[in-house]
PDB file of N, CA and C in Angstrom:
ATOM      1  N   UNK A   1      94.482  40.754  50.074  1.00  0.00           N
ATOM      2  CA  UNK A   1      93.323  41.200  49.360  1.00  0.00           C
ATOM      3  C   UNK A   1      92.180  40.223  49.615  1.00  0.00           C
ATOM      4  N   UNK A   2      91.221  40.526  49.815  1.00  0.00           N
ATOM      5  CA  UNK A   2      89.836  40.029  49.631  1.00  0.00           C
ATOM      6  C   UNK A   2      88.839  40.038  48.651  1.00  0.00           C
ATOM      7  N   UNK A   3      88.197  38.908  48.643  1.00  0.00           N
ATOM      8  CA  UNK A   3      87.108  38.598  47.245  1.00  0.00           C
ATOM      9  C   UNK A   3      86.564  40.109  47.108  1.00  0.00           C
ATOM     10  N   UNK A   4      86.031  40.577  47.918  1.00  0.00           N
ATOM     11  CA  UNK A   4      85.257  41.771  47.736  1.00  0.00           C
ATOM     12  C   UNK A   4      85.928  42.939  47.313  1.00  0.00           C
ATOM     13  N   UNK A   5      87.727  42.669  48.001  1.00  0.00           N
ATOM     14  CA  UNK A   5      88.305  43.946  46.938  1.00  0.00           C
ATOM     15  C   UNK A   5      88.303  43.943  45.514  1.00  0.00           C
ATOM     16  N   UNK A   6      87.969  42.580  44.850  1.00  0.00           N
ATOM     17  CA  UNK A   6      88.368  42.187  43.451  1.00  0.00           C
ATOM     18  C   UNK A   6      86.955  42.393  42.775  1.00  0.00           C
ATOM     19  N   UNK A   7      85.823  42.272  43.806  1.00  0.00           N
ATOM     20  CA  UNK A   7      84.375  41.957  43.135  1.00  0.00           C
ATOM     21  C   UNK A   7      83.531  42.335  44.217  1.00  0.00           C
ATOM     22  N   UNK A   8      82.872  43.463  43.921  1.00  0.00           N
ATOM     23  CA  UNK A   8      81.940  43.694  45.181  1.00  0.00           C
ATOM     24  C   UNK A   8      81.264  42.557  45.203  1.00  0.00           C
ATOM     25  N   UNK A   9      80.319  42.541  46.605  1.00  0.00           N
ATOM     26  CA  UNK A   9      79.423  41.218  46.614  1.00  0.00           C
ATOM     27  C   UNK A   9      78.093  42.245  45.365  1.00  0.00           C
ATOM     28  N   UNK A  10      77.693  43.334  45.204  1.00  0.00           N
ATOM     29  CA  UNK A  10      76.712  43.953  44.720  1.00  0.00           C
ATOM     30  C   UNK A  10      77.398  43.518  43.024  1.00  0.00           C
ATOM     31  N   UNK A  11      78.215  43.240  42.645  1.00  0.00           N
ATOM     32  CA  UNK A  11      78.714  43.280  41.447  1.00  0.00           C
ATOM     33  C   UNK A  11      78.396  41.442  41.197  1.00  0.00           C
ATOM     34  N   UNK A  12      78.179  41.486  39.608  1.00  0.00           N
ATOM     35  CA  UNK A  12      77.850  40.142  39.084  1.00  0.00           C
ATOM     36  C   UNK A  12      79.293  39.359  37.975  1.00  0.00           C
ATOM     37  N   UNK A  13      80.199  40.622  37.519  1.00  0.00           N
ATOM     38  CA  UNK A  13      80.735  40.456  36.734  1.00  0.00           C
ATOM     39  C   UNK A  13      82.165  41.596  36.656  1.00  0.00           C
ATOM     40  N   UNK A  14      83.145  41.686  36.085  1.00  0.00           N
ATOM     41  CA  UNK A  14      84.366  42.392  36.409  1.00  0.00           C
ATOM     42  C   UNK A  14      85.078  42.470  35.213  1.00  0.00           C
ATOM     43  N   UNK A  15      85.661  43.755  34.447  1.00  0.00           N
ATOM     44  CA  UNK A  15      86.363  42.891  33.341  1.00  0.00           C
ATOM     45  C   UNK A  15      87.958  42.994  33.861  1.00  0.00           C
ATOM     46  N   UNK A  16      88.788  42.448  33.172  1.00  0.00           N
ATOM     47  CA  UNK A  16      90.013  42.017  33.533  1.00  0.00           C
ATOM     48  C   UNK A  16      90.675  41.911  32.157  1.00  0.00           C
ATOM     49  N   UNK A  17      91.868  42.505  31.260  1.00  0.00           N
ATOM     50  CA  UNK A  17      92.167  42.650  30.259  1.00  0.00           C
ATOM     51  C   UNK A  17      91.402  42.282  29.355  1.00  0.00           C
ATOM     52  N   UNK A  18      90.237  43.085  28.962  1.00  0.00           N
ATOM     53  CA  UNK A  18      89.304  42.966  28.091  1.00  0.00           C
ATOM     54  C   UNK A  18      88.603  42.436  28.028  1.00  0.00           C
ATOM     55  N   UNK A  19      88.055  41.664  28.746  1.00  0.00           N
ATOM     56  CA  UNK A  19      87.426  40.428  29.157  1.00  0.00           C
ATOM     57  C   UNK A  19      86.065  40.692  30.304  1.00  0.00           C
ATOM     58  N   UNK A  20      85.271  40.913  30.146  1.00  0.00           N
ATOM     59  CA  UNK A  20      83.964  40.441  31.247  1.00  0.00           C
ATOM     60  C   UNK A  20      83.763  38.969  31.469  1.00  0.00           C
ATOM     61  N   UNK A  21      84.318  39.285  32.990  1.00  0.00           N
ATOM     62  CA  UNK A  21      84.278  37.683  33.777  1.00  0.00           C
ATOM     63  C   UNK A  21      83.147  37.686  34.679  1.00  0.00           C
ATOM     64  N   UNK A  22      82.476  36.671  34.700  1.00  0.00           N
ATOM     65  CA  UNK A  22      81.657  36.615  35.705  1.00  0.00           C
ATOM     66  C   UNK A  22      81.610  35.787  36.849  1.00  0.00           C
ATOM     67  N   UNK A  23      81.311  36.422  37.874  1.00  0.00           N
ATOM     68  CA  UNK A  23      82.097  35.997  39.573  1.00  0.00           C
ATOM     69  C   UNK A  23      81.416  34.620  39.699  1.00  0.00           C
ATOM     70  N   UNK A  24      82.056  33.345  39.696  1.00  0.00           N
ATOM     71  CA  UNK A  24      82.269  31.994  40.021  1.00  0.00           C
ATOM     72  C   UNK A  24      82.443  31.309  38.799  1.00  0.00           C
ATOM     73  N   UNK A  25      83.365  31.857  37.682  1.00  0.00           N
ATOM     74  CA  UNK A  25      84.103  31.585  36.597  1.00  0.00           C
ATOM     75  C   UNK A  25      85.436  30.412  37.055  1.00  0.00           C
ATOM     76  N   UNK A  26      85.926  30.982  38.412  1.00  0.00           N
ATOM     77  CA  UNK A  26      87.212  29.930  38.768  1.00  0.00           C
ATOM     78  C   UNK A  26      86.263  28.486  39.523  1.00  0.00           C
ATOM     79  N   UNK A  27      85.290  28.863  40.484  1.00  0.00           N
ATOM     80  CA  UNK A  27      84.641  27.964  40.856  1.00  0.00           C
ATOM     81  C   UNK A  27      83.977  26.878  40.150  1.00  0.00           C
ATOM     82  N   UNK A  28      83.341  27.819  38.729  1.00  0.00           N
ATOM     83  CA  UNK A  28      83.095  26.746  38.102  1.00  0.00           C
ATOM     84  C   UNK A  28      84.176  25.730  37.072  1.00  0.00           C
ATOM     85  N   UNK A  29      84.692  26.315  36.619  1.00  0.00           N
ATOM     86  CA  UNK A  29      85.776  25.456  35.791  1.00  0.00           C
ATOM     87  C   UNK A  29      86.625  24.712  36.890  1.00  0.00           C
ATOM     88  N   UNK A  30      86.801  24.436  38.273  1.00  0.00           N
ATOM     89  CA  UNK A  30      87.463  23.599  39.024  1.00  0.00           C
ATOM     90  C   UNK A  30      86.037  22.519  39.411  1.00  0.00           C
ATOM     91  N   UNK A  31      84.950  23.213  39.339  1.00  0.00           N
ATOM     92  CA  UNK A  31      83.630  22.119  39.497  1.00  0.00           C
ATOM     93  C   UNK A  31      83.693  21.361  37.858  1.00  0.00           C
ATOM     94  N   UNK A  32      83.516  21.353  36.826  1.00  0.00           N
ATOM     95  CA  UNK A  32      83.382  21.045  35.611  1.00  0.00           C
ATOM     96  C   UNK A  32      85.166  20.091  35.429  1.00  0.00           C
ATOM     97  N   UNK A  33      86.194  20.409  36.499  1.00  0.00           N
ATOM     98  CA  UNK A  33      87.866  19.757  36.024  1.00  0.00           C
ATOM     99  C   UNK A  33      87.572  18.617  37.328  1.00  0.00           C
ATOM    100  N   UNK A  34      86.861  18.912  38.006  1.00  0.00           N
ATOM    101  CA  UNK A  34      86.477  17.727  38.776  1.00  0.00           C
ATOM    102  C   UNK A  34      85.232  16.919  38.591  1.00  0.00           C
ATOM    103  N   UNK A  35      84.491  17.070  37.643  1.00  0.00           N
ATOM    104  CA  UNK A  35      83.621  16.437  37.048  1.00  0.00           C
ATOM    105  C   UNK A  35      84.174  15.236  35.954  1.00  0.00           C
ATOM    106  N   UNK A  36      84.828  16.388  35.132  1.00  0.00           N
ATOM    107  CA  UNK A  36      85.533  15.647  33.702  1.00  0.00           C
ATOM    108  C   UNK A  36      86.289  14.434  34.222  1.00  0.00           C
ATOM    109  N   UNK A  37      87.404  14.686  35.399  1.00  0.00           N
ATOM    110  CA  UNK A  37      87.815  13.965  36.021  1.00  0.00           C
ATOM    111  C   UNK A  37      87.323  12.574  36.727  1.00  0.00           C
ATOM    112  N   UNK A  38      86.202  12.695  36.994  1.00  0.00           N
ATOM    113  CA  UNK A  38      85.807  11.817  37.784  1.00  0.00           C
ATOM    114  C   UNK A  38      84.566  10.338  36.409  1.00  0.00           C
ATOM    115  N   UNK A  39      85.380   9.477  36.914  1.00  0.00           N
ATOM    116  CA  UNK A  39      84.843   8.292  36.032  1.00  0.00           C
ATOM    117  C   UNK A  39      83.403   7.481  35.949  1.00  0.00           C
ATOM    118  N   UNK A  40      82.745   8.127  37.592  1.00  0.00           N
ATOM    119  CA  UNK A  40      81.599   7.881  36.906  1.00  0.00           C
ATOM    120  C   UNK A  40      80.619   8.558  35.932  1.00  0.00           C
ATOM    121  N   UNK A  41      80.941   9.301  35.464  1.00  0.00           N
ATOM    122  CA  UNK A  41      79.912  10.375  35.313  1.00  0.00           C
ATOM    123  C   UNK A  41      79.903   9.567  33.225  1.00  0.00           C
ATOM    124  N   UNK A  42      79.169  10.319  33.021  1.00  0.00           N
ATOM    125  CA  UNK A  42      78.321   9.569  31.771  1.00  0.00           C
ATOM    126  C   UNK A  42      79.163  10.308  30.562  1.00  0.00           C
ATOM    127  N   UNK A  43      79.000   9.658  29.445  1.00  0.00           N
ATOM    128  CA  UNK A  43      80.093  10.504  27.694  1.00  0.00           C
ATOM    129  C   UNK A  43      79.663  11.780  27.777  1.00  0.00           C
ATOM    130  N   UNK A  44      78.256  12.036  28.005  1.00  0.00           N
ATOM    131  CA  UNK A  44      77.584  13.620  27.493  1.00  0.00           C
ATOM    132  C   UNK A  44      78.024  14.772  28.713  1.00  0.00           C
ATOM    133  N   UNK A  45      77.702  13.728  30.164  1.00  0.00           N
ATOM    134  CA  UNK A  45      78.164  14.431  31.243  1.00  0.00           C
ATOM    135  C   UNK A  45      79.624  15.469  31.115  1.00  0.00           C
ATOM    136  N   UNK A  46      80.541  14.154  30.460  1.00  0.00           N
ATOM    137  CA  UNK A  46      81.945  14.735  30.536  1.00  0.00           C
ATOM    138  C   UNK A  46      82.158  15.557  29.283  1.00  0.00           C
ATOM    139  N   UNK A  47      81.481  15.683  28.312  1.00  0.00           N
ATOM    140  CA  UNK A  47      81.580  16.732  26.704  1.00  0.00           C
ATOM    141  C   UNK A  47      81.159  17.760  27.264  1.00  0.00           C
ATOM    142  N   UNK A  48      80.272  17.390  28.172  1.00  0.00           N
ATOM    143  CA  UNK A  48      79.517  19.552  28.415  1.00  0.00           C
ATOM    144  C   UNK A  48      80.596  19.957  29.451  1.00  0.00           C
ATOM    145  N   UNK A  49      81.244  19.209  30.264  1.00  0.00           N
ATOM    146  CA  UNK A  49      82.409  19.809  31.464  1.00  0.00           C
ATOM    147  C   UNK A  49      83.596  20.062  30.870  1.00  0.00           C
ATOM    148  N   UNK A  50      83.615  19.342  29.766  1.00  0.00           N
ATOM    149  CA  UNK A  50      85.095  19.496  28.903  1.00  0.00           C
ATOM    150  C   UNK A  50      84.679  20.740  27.811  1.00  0.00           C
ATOM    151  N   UNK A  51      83.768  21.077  27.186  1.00  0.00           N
ATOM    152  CA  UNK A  51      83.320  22.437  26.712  1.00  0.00           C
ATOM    153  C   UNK A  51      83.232  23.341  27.538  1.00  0.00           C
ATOM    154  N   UNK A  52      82.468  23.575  28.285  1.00  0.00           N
ATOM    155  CA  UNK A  52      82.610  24.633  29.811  1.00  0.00           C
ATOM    156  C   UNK A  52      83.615  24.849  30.151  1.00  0.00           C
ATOM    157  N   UNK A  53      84.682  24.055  30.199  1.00  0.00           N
ATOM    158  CA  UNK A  53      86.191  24.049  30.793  1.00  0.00           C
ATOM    159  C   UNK A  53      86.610  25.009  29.247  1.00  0.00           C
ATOM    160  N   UNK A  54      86.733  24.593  28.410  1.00  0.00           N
ATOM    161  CA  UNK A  54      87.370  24.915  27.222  1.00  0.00           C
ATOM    162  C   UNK A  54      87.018  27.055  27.005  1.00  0.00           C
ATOM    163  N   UNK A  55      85.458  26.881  27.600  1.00  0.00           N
ATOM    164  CA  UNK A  55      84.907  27.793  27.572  1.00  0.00           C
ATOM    165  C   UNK A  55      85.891  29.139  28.278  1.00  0.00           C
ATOM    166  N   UNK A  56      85.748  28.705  29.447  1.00  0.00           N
ATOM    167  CA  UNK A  56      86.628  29.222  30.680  1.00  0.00           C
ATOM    168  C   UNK A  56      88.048  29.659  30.834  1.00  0.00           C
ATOM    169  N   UNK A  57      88.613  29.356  29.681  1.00  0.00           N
ATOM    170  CA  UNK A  57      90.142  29.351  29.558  1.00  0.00           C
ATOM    171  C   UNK A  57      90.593  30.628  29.115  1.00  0.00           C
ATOM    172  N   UNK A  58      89.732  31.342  28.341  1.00  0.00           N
ATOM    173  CA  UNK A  58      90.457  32.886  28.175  1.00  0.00           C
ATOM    174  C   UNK A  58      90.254  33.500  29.681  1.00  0.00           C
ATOM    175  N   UNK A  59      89.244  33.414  30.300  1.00  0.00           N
ATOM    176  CA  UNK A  59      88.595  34.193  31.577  1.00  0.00           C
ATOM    177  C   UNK A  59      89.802  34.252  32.333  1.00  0.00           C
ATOM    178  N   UNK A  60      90.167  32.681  32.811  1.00  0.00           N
ATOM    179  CA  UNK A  60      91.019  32.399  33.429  1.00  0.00           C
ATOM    180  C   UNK A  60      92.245  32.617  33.110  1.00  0.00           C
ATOM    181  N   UNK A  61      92.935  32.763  31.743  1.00  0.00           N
ATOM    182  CA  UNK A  61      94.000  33.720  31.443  1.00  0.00           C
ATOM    183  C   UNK A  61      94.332  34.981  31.974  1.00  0.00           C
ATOM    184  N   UNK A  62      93.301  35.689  31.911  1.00  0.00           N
ATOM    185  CA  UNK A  62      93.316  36.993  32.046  1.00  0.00           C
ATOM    186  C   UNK A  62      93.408  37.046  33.639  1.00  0.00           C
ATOM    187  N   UNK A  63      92.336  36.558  34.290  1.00  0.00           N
ATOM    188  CA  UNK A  63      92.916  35.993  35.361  1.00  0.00           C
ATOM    189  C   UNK A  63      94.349  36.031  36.369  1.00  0.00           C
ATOM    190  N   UNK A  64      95.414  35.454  35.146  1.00  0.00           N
ATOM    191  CA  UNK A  64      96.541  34.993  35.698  1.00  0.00           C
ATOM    192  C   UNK A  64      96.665  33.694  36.407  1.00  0.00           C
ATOM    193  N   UNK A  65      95.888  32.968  36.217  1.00  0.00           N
ATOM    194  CA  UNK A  65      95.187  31.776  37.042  1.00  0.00           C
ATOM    195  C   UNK A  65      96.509  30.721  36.964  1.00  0.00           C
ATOM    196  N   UNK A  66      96.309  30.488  35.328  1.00  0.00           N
ATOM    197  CA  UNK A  66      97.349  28.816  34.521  1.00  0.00           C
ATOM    198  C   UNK A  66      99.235  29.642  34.726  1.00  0.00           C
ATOM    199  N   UNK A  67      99.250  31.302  34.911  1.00  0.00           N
ATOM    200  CA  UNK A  67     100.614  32.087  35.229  1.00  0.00           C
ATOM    201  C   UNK A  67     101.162  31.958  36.606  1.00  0.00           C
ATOM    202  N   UNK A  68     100.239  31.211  37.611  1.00  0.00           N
ATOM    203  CA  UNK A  68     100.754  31.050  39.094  1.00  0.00           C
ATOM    204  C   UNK A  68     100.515  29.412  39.339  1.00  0.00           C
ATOM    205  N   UNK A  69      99.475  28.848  38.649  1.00  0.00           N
ATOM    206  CA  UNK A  69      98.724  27.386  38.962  1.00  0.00           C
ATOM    207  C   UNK A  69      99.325  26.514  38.287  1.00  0.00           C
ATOM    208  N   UNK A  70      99.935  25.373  37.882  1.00  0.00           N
ATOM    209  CA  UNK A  70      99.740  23.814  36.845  1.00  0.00           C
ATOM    210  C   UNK A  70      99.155  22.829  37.403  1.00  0.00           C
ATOM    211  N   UNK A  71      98.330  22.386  36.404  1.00  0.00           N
ATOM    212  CA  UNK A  71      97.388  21.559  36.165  1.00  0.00           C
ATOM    213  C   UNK A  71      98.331  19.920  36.267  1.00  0.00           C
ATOM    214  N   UNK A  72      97.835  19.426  37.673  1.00  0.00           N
ATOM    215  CA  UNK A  72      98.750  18.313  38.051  1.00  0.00           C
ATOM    216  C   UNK A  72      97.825  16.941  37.323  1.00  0.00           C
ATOM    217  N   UNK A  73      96.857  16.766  37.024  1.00  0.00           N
ATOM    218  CA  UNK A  73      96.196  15.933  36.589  1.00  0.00           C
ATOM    219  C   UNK A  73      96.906  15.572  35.090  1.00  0.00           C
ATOM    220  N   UNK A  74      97.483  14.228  34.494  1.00  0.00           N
ATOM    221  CA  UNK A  74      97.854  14.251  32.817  1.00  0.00           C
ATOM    222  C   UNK A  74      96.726  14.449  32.155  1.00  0.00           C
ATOM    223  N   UNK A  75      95.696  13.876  32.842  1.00  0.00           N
ATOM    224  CA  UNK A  75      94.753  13.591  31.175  1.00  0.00           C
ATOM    225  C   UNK A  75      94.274  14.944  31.238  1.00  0.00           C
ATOM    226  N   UNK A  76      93.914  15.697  32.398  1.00  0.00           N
ATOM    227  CA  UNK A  76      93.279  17.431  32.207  1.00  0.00           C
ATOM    228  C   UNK A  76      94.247  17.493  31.572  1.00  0.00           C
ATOM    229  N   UNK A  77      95.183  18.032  31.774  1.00  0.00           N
ATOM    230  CA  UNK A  77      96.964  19.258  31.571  1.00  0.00           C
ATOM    231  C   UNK A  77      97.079  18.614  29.696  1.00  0.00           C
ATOM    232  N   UNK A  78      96.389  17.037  29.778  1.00  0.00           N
ATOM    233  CA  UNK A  78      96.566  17.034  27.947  1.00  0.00           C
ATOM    234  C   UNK A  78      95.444  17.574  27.278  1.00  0.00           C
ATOM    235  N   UNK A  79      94.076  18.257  27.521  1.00  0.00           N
ATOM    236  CA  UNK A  79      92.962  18.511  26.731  1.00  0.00           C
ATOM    237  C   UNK A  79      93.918  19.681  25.800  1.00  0.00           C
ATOM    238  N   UNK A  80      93.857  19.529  24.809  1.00  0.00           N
ATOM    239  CA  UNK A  80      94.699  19.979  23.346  1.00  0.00           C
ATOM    240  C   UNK A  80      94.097  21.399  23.386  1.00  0.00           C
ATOM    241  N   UNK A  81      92.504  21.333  23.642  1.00  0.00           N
ATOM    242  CA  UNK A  81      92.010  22.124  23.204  1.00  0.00           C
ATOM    243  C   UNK A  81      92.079  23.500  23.941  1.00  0.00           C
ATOM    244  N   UNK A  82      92.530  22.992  25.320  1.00  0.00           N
ATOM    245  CA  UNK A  82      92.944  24.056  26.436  1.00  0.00           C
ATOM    246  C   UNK A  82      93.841  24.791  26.575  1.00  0.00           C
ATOM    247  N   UNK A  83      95.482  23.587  26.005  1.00  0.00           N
ATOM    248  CA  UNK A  83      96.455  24.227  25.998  1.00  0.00           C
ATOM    249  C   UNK A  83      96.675  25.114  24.902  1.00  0.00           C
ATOM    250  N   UNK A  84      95.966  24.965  23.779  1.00  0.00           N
ATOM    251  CA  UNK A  84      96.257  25.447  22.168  1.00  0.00           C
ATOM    252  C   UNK A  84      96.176  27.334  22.581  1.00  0.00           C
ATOM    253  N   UNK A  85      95.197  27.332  23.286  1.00  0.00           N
ATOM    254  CA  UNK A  85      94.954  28.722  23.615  1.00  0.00           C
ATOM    255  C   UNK A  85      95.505  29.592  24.603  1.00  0.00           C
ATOM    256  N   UNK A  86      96.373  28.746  25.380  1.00  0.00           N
ATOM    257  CA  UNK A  86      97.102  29.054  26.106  1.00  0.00           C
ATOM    258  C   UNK A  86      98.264  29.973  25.729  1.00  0.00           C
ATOM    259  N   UNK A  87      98.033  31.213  27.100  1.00  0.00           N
ATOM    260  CA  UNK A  87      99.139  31.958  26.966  1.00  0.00           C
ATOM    261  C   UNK A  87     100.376  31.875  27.443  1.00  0.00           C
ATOM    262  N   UNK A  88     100.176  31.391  28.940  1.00  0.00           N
ATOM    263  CA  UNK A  88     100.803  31.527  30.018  1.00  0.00           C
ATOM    264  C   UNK A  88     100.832  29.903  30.634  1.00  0.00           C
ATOM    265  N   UNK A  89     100.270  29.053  30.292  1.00  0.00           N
ATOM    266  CA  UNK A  89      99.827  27.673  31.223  1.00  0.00           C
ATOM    267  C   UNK A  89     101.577  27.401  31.009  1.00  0.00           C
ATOM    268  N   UNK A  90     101.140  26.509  32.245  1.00  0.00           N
ATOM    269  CA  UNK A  90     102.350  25.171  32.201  1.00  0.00           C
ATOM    270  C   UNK A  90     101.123  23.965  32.339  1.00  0.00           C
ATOM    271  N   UNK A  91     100.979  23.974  31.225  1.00  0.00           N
ATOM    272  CA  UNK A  91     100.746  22.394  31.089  1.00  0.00           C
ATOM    273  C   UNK A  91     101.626  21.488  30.764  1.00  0.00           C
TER     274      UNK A  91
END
């Protein structure tokens, strides 16, 4: 399958078990888990990537994303607030 079978390029958004996702939802929450991740970045820097991330977690459920993927990083795979909502993760 191809991106475009899942999401035309003319399309902005898709829903997926109830859910309207919008196309660079996975891109961004792996940009924002490599942000959070990374130590230089500033307290406020890493609260808005760790909210955005938090944000992202039903999308990515529905997804099936955390049902094929685990999160190899400890300190990501421990944000409480990620796994709490979790359906499917192996964190």
């Amino acid at each position: 399958m191809r991106p475009e079978d899942v999401l035309p390029d003319t399309a902005s958004h898709a829903d997926f078990e109830g859910l309207t996702i919008r196309k660079g939802t996975v891109a961004a929450f792996l940009a924002n888990a490599q942000a959070w991740l990374d130590p230089s970045i500033d307290r406020a820097q890493r609260a808005e990537a760790e909210q955005l991330m938090r944000e992202a977690v039903p999308a990515l459920e529905a997804l099936g994303v955390f049902a094929l993927l685990e999160v190899r990083d400890a300190a990501l795979r421990g944000l409480s607030a990620l796994a709490d909502g979790a359906r499917c993760m192996r964190w």
